[in-house]
PDB file of N, CA and C in Angstrom:
ATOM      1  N   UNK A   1      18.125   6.530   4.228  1.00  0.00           N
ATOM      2  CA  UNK A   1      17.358   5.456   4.842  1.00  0.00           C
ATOM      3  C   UNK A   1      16.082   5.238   4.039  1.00  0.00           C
ATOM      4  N   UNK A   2      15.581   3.991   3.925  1.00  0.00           N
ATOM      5  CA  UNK A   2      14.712   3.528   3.075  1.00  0.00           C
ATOM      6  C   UNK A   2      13.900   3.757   4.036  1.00  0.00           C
ATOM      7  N   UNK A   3      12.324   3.797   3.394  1.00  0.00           N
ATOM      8  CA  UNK A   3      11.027   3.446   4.431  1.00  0.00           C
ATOM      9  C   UNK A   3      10.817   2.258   4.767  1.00  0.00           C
ATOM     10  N   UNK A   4      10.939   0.994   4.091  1.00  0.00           N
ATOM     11  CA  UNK A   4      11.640  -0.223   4.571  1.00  0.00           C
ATOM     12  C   UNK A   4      12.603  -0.513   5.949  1.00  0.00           C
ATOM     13  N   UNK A   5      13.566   0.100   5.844  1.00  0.00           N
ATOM     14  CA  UNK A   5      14.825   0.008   6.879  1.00  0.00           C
ATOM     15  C   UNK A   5      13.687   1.096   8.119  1.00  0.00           C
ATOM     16  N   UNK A   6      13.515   2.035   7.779  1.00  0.00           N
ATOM     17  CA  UNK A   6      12.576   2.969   8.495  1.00  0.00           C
ATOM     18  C   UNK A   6      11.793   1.886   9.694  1.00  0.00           C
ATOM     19  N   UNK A   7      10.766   1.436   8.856  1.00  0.00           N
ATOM     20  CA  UNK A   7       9.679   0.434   9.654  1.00  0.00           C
ATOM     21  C   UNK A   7      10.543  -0.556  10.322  1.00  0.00           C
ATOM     22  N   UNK A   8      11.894  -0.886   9.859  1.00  0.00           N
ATOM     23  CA  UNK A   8      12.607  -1.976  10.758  1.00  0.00           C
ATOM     24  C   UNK A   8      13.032  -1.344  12.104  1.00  0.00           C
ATOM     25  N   UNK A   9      13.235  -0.590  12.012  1.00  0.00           N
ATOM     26  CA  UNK A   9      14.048   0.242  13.275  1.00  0.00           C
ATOM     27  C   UNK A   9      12.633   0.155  14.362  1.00  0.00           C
ATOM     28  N   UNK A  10      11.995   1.275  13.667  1.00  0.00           N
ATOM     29  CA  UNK A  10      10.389   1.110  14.089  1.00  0.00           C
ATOM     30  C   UNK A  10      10.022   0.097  15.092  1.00  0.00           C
ATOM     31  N   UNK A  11      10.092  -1.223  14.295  1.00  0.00           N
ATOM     32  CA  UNK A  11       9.774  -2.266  15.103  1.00  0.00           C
ATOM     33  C   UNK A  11      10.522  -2.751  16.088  1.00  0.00           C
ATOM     34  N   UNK A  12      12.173  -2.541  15.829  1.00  0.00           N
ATOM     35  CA  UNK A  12      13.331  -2.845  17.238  1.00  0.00           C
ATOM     36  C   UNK A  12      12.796  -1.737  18.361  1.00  0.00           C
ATOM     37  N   UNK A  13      12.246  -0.792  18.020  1.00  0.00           N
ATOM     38  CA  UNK A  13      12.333   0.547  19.081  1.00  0.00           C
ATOM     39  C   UNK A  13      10.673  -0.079  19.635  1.00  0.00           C
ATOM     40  N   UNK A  14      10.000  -0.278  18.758  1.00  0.00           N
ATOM     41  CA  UNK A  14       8.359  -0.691  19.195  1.00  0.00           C
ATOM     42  C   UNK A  14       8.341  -2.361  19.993  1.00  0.00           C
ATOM     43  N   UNK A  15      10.010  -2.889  20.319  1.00  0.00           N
ATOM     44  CA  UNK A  15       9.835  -4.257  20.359  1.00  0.00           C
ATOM     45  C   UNK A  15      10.916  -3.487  22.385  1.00  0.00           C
ATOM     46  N   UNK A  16      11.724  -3.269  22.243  1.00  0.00           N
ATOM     47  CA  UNK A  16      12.700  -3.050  22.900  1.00  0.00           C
ATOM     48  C   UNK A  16      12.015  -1.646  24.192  1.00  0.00           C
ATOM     49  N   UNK A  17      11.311  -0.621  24.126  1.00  0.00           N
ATOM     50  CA  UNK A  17      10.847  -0.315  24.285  1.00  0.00           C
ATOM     51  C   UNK A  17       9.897  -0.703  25.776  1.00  0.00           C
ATOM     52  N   UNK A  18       8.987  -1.114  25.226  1.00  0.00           N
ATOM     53  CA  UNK A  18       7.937  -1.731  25.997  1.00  0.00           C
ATOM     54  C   UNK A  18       8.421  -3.102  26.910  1.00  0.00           C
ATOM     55  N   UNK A  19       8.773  -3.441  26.268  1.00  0.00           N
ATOM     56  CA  UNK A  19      10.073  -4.903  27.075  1.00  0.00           C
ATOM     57  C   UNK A  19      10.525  -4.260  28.051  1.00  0.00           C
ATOM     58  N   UNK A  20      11.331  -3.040  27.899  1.00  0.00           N
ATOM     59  CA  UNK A  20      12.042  -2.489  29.443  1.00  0.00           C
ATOM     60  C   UNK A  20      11.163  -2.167  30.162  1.00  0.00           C
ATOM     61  N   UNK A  21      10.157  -1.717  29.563  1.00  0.00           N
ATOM     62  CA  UNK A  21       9.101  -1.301  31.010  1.00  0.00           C
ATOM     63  C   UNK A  21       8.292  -2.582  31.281  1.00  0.00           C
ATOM     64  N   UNK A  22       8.055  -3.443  30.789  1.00  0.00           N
ATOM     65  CA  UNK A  22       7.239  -5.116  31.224  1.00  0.00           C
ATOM     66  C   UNK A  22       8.444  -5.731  31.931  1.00  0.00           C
ATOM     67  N   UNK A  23       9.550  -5.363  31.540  1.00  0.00           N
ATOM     68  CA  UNK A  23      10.927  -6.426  32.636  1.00  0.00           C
ATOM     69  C   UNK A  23      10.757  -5.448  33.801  1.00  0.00           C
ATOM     70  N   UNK A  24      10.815  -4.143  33.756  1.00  0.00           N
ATOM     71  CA  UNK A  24      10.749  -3.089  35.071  1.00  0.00           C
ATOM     72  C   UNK A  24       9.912  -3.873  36.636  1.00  0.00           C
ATOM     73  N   UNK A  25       8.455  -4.234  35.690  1.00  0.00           N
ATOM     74  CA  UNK A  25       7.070  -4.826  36.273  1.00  0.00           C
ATOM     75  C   UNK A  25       7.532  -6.354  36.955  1.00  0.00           C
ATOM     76  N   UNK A  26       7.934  -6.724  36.157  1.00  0.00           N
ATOM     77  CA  UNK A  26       8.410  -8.347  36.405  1.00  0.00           C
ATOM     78  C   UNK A  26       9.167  -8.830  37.023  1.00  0.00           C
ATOM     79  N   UNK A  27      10.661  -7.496  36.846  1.00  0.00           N
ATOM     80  CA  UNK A  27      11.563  -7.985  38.136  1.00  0.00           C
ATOM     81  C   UNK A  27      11.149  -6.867  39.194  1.00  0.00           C
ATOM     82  N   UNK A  28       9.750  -6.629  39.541  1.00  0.00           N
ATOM     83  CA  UNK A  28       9.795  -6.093  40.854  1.00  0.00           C
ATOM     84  C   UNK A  28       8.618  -7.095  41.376  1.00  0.00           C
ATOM     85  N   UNK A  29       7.741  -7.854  40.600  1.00  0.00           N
ATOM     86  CA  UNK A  29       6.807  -8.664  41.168  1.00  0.00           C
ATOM     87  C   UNK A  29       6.440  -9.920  40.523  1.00  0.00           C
ATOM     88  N   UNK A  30       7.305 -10.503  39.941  1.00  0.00           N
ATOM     89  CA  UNK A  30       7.843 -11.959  39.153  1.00  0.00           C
ATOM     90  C   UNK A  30       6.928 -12.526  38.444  1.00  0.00           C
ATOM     91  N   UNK A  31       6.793 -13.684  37.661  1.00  0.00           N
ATOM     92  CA  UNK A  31       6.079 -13.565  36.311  1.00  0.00           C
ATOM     93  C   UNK A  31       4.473 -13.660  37.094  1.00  0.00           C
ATOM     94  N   UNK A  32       3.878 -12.675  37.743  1.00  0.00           N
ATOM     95  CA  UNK A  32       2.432 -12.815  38.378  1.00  0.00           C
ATOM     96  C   UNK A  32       2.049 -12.201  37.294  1.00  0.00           C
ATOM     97  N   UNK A  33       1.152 -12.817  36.203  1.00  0.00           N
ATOM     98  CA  UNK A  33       0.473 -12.653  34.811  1.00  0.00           C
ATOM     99  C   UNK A  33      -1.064 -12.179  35.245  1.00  0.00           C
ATOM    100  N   UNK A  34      -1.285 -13.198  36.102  1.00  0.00           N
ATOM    101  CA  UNK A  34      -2.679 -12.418  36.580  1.00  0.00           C
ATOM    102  C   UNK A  34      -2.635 -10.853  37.474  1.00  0.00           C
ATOM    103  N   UNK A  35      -1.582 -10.586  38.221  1.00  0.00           N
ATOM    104  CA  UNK A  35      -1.396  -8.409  38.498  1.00  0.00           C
ATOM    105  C   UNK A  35      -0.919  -8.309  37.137  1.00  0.00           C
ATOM    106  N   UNK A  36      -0.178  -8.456  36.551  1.00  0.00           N
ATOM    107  CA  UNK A  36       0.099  -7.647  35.118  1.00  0.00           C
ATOM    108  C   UNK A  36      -1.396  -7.370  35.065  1.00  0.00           C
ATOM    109  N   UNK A  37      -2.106  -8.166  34.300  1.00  0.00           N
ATOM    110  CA  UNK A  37      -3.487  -7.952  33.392  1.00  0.00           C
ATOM    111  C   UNK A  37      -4.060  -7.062  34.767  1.00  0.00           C
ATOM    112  N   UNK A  38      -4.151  -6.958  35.418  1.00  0.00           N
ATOM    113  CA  UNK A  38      -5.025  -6.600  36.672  1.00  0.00           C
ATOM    114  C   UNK A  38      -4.741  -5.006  36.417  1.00  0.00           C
ATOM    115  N   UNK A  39      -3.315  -4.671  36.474  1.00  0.00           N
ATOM    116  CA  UNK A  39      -2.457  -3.692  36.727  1.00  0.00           C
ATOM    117  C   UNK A  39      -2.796  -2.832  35.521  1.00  0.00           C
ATOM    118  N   UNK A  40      -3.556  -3.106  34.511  1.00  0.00           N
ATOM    119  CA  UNK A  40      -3.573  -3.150  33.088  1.00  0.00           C
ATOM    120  C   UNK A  40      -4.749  -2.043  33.264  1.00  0.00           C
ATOM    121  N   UNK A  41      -5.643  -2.041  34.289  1.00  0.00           N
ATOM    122  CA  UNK A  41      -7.046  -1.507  34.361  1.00  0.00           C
ATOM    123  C   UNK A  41      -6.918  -1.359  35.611  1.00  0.00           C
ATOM    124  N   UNK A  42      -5.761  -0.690  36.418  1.00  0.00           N
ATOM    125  CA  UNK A  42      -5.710  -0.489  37.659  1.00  0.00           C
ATOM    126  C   UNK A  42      -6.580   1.165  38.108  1.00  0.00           C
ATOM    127  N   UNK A  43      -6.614   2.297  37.041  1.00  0.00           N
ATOM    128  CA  UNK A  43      -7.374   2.899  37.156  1.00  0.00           C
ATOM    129  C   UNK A  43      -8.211   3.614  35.932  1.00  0.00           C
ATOM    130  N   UNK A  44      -8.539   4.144  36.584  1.00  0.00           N
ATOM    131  CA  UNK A  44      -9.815   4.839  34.756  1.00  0.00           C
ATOM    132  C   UNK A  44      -8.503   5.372  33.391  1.00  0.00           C
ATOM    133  N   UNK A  45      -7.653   5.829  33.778  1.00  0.00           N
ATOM    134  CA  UNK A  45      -6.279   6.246  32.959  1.00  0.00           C
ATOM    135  C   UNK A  45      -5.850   5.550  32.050  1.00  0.00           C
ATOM    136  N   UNK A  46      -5.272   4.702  33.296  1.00  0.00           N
ATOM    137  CA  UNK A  46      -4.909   3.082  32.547  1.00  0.00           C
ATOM    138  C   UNK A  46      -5.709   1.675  31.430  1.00  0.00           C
ATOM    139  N   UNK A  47      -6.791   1.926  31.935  1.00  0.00           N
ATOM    140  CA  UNK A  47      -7.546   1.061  32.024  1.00  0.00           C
ATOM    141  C   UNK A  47      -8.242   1.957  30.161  1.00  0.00           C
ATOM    142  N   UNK A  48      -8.639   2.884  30.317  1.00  0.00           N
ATOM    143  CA  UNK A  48      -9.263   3.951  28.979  1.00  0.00           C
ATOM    144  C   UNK A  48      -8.025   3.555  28.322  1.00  0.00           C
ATOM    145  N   UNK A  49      -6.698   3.632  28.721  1.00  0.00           N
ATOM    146  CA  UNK A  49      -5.712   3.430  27.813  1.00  0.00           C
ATOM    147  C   UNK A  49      -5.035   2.185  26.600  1.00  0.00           C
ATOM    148  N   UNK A  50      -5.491   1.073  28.003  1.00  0.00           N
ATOM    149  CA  UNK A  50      -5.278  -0.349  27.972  1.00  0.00           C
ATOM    150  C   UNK A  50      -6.707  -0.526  26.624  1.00  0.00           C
ATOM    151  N   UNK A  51      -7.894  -0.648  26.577  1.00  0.00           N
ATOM    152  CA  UNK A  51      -8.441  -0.276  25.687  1.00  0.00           C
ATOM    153  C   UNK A  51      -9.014  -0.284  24.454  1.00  0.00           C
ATOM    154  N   UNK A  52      -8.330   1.016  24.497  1.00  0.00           N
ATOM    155  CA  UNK A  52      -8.071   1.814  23.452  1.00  0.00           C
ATOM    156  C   UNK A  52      -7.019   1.116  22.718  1.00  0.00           C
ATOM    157  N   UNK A  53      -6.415   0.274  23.030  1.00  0.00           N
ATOM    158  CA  UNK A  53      -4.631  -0.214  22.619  1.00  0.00           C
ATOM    159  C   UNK A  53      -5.082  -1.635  22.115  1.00  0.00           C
ATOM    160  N   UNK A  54      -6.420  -2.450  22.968  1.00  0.00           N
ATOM    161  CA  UNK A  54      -7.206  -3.488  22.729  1.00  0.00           C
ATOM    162  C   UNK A  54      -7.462  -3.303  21.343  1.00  0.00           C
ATOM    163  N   UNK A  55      -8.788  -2.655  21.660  1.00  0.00           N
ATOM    164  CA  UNK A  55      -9.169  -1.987  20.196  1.00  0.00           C
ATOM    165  C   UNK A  55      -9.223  -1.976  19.094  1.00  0.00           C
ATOM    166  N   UNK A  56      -7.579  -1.303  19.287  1.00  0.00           N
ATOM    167  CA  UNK A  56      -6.871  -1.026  18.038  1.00  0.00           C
ATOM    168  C   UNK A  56      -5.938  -2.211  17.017  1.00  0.00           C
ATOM    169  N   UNK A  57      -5.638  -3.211  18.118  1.00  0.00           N
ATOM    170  CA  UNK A  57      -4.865  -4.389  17.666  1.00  0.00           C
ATOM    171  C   UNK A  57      -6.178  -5.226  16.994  1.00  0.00           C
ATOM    172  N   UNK A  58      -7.522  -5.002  17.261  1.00  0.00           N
ATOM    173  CA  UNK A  58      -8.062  -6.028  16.835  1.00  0.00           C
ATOM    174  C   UNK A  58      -8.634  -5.812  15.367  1.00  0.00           C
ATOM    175  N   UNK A  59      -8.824  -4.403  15.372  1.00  0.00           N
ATOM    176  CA  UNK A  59      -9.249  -3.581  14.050  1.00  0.00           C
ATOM    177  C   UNK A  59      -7.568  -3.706  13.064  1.00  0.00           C
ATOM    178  N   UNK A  60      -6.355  -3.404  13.687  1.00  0.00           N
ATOM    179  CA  UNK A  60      -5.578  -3.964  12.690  1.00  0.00           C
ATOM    180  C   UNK A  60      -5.241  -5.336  12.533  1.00  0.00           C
ATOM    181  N   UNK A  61      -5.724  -6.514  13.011  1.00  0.00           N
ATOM    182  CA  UNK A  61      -5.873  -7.805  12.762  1.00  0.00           C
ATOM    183  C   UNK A  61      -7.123  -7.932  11.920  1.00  0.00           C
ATOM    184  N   UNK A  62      -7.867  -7.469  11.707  1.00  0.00           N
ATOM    185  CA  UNK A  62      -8.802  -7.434  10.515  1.00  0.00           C
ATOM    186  C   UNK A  62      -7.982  -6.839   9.255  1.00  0.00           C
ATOM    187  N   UNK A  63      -7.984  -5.666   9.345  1.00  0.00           N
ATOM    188  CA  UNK A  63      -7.487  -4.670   8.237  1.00  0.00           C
ATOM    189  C   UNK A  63      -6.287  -5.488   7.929  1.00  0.00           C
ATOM    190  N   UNK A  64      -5.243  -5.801   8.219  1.00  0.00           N
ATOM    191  CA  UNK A  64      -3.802  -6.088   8.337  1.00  0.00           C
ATOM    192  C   UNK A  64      -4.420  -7.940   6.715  1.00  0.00           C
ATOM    193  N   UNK A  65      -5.063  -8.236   7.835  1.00  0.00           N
ATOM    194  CA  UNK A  65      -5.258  -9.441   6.949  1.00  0.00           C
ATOM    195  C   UNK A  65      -6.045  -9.437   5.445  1.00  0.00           C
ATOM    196  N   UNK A  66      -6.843  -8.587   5.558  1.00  0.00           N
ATOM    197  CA  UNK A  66      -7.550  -8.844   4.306  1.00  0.00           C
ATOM    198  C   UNK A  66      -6.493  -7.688   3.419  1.00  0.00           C
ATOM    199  N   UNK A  67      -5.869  -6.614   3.838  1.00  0.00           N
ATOM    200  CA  UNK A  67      -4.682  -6.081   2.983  1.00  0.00           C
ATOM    201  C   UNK A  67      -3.615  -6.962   2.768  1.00  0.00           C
ATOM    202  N   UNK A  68      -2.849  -8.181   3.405  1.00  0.00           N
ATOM    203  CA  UNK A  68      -2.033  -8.948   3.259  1.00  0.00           C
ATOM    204  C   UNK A  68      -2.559  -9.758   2.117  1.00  0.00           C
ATOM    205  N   UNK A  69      -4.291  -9.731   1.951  1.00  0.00           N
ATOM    206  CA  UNK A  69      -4.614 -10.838   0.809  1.00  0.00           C
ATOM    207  C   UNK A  69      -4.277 -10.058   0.164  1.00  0.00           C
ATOM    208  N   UNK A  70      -4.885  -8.814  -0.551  1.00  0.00           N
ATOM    209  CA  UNK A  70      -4.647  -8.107  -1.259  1.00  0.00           C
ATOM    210  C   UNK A  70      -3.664  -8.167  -2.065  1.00  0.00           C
ATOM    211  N   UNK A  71      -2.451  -7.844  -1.141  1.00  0.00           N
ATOM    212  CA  UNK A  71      -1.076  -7.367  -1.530  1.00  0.00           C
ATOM    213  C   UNK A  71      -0.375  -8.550  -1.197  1.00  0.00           C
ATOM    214  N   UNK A  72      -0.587  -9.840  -1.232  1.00  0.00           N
ATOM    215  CA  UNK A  72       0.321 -10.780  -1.248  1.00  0.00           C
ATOM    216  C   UNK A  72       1.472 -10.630  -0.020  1.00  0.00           C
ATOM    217  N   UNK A  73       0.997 -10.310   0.813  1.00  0.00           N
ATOM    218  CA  UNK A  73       2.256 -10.254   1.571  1.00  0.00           C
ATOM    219  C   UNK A  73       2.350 -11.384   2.820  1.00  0.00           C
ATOM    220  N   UNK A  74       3.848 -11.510   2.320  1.00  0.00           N
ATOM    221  CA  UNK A  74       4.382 -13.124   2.858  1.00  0.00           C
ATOM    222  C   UNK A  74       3.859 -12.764   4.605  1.00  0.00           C
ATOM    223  N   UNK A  75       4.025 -14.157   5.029  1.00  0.00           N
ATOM    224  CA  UNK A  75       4.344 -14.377   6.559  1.00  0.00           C
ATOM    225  C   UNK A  75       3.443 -13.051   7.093  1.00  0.00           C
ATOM    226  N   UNK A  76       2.361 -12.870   6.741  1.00  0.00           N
ATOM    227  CA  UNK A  76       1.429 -11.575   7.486  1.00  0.00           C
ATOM    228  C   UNK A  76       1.156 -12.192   8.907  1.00  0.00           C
ATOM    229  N   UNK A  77       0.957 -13.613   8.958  1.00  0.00           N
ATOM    230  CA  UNK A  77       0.766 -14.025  10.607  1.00  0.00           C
ATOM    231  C   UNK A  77       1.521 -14.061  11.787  1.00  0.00           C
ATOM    232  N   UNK A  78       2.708 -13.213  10.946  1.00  0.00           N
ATOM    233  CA  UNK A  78       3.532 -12.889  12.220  1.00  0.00           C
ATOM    234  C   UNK A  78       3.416 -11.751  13.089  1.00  0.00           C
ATOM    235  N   UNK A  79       2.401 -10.842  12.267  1.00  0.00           N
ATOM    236  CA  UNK A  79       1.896  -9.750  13.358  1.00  0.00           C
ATOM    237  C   UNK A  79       1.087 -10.056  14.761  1.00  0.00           C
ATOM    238  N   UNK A  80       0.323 -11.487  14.572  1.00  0.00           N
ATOM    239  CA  UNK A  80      -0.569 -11.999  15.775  1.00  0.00           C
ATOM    240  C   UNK A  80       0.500 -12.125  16.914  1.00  0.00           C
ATOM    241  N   UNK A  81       1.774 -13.691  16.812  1.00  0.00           N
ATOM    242  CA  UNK A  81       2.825 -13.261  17.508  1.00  0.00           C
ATOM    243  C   UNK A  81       3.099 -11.473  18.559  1.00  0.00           C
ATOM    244  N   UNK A  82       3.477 -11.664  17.173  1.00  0.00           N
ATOM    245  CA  UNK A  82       4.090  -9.836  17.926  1.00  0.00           C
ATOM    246  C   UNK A  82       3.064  -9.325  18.626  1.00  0.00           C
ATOM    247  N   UNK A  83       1.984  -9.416  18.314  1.00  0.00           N
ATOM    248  CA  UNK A  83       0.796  -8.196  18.512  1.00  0.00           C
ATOM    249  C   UNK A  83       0.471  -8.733  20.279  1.00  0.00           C
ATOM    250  N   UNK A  84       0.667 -10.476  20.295  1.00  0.00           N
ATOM    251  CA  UNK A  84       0.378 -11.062  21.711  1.00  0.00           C
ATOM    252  C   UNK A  84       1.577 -11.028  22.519  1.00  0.00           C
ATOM    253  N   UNK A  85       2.881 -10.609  22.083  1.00  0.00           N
ATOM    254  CA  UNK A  85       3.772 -10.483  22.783  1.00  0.00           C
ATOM    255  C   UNK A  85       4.396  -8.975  23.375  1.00  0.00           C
ATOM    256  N   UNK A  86       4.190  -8.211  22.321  1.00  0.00           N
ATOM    257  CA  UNK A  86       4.814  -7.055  22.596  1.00  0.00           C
ATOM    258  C   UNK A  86       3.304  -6.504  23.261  1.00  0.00           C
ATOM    259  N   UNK A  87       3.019  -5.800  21.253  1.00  0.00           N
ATOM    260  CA  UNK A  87       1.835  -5.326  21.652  1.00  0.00           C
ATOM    261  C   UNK A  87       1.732  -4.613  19.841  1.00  0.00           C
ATOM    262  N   UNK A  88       1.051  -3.488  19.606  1.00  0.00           N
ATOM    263  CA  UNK A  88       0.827  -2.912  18.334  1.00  0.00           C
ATOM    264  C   UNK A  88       2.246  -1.974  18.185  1.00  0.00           C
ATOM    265  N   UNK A  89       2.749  -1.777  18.918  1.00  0.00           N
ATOM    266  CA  UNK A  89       4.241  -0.901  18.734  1.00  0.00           C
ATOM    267  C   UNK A  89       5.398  -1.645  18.030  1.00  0.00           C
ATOM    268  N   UNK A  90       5.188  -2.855  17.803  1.00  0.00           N
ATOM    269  CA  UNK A  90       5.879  -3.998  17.310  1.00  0.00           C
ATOM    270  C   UNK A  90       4.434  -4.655  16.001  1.00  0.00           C
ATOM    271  N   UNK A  91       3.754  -4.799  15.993  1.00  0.00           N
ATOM    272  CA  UNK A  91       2.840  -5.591  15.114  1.00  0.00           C
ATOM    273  C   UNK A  91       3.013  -4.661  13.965  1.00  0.00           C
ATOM    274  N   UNK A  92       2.548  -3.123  14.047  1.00  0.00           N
ATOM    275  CA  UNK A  92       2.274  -2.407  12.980  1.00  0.00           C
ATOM    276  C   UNK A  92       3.563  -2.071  12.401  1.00  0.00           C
ATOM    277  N   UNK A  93       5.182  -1.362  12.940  1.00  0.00           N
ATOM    278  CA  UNK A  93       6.179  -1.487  12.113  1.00  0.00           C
ATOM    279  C   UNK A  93       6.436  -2.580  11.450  1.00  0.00           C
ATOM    280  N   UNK A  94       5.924  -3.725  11.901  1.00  0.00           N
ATOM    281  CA  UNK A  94       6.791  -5.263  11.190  1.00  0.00           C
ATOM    282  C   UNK A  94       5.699  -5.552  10.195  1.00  0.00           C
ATOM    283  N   UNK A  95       4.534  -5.052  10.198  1.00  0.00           N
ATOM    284  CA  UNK A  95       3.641  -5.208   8.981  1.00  0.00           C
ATOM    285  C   UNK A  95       3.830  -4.561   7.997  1.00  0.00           C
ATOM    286  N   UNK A  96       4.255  -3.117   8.304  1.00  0.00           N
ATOM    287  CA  UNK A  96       4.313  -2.253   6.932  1.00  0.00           C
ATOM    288  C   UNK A  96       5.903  -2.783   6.407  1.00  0.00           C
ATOM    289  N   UNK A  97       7.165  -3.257   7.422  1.00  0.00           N
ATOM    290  CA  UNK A  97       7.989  -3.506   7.075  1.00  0.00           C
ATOM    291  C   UNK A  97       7.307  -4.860   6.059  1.00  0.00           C
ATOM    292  N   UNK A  98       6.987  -5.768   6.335  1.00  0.00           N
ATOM    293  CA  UNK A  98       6.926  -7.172   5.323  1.00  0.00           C
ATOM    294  C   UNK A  98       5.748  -6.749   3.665  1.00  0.00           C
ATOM    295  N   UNK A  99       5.352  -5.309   4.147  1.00  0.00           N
ATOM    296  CA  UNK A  99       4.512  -5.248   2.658  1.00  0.00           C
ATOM    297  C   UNK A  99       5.257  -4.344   2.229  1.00  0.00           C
ATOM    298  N   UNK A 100       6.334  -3.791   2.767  1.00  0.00           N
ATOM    299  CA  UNK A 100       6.869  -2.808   1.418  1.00  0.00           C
ATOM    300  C   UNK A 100       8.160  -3.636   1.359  1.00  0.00           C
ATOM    301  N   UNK A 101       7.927  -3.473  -0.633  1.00  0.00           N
ATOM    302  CA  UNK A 101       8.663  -4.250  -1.228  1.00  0.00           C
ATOM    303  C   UNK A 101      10.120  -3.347  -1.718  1.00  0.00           C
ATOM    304  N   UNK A 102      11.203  -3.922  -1.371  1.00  0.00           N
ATOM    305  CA  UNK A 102      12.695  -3.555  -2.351  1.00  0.00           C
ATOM    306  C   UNK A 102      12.715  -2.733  -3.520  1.00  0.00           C
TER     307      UNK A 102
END
């Protein structure tokens, strides 16, 4: 297995993952977007966790971009996507997947 193919998997498991537990949430209390976010910082645990996870997506939306100038790497704005849909468990495999090259 390549480190390429590696980071792909990465990102199905960092995409698939978190989806079962957000569908878990959703089909027990239907698309209510405002308890999700609520639910997000429901206690000091969660909430230190939630974060920390903030945080971190925004420091690799800096970093991510000015290394994509760097290194030429195609379609880097597809980590924002991911990063607002999934979350960084999906943004960061599909980034290192699109900068490492064949």
């Amino acid at each position: 297995m390549t480190v390429r193919t590696f980071y792909l998997a990465a990102a199905v498991i960092g995409t698939i993952v978190p989806w079962l537990l957000f569908g878990t949430f959703f089909a027990q209390h239907g698309p209510d977007i405002p308890l999700f976010l609520q639910s997000l910082f429901a206690n000091g645990a969660a909430g230190g966790f939630s974060v920390d996870v903030l945080i971190s997506i925004v420091i690799f939306w800096v970093w991510s971009w000015r290394d994509a100038a760097r290194h030429d790497v195609a379609c880097w704005w597809m980590v924002l996507p991911a990063s607002f849909f999934v979350g960084l468990s999906l943004a960061l495999p599909l980034y290192l997947y699109l900068r490492e090259r064949d």
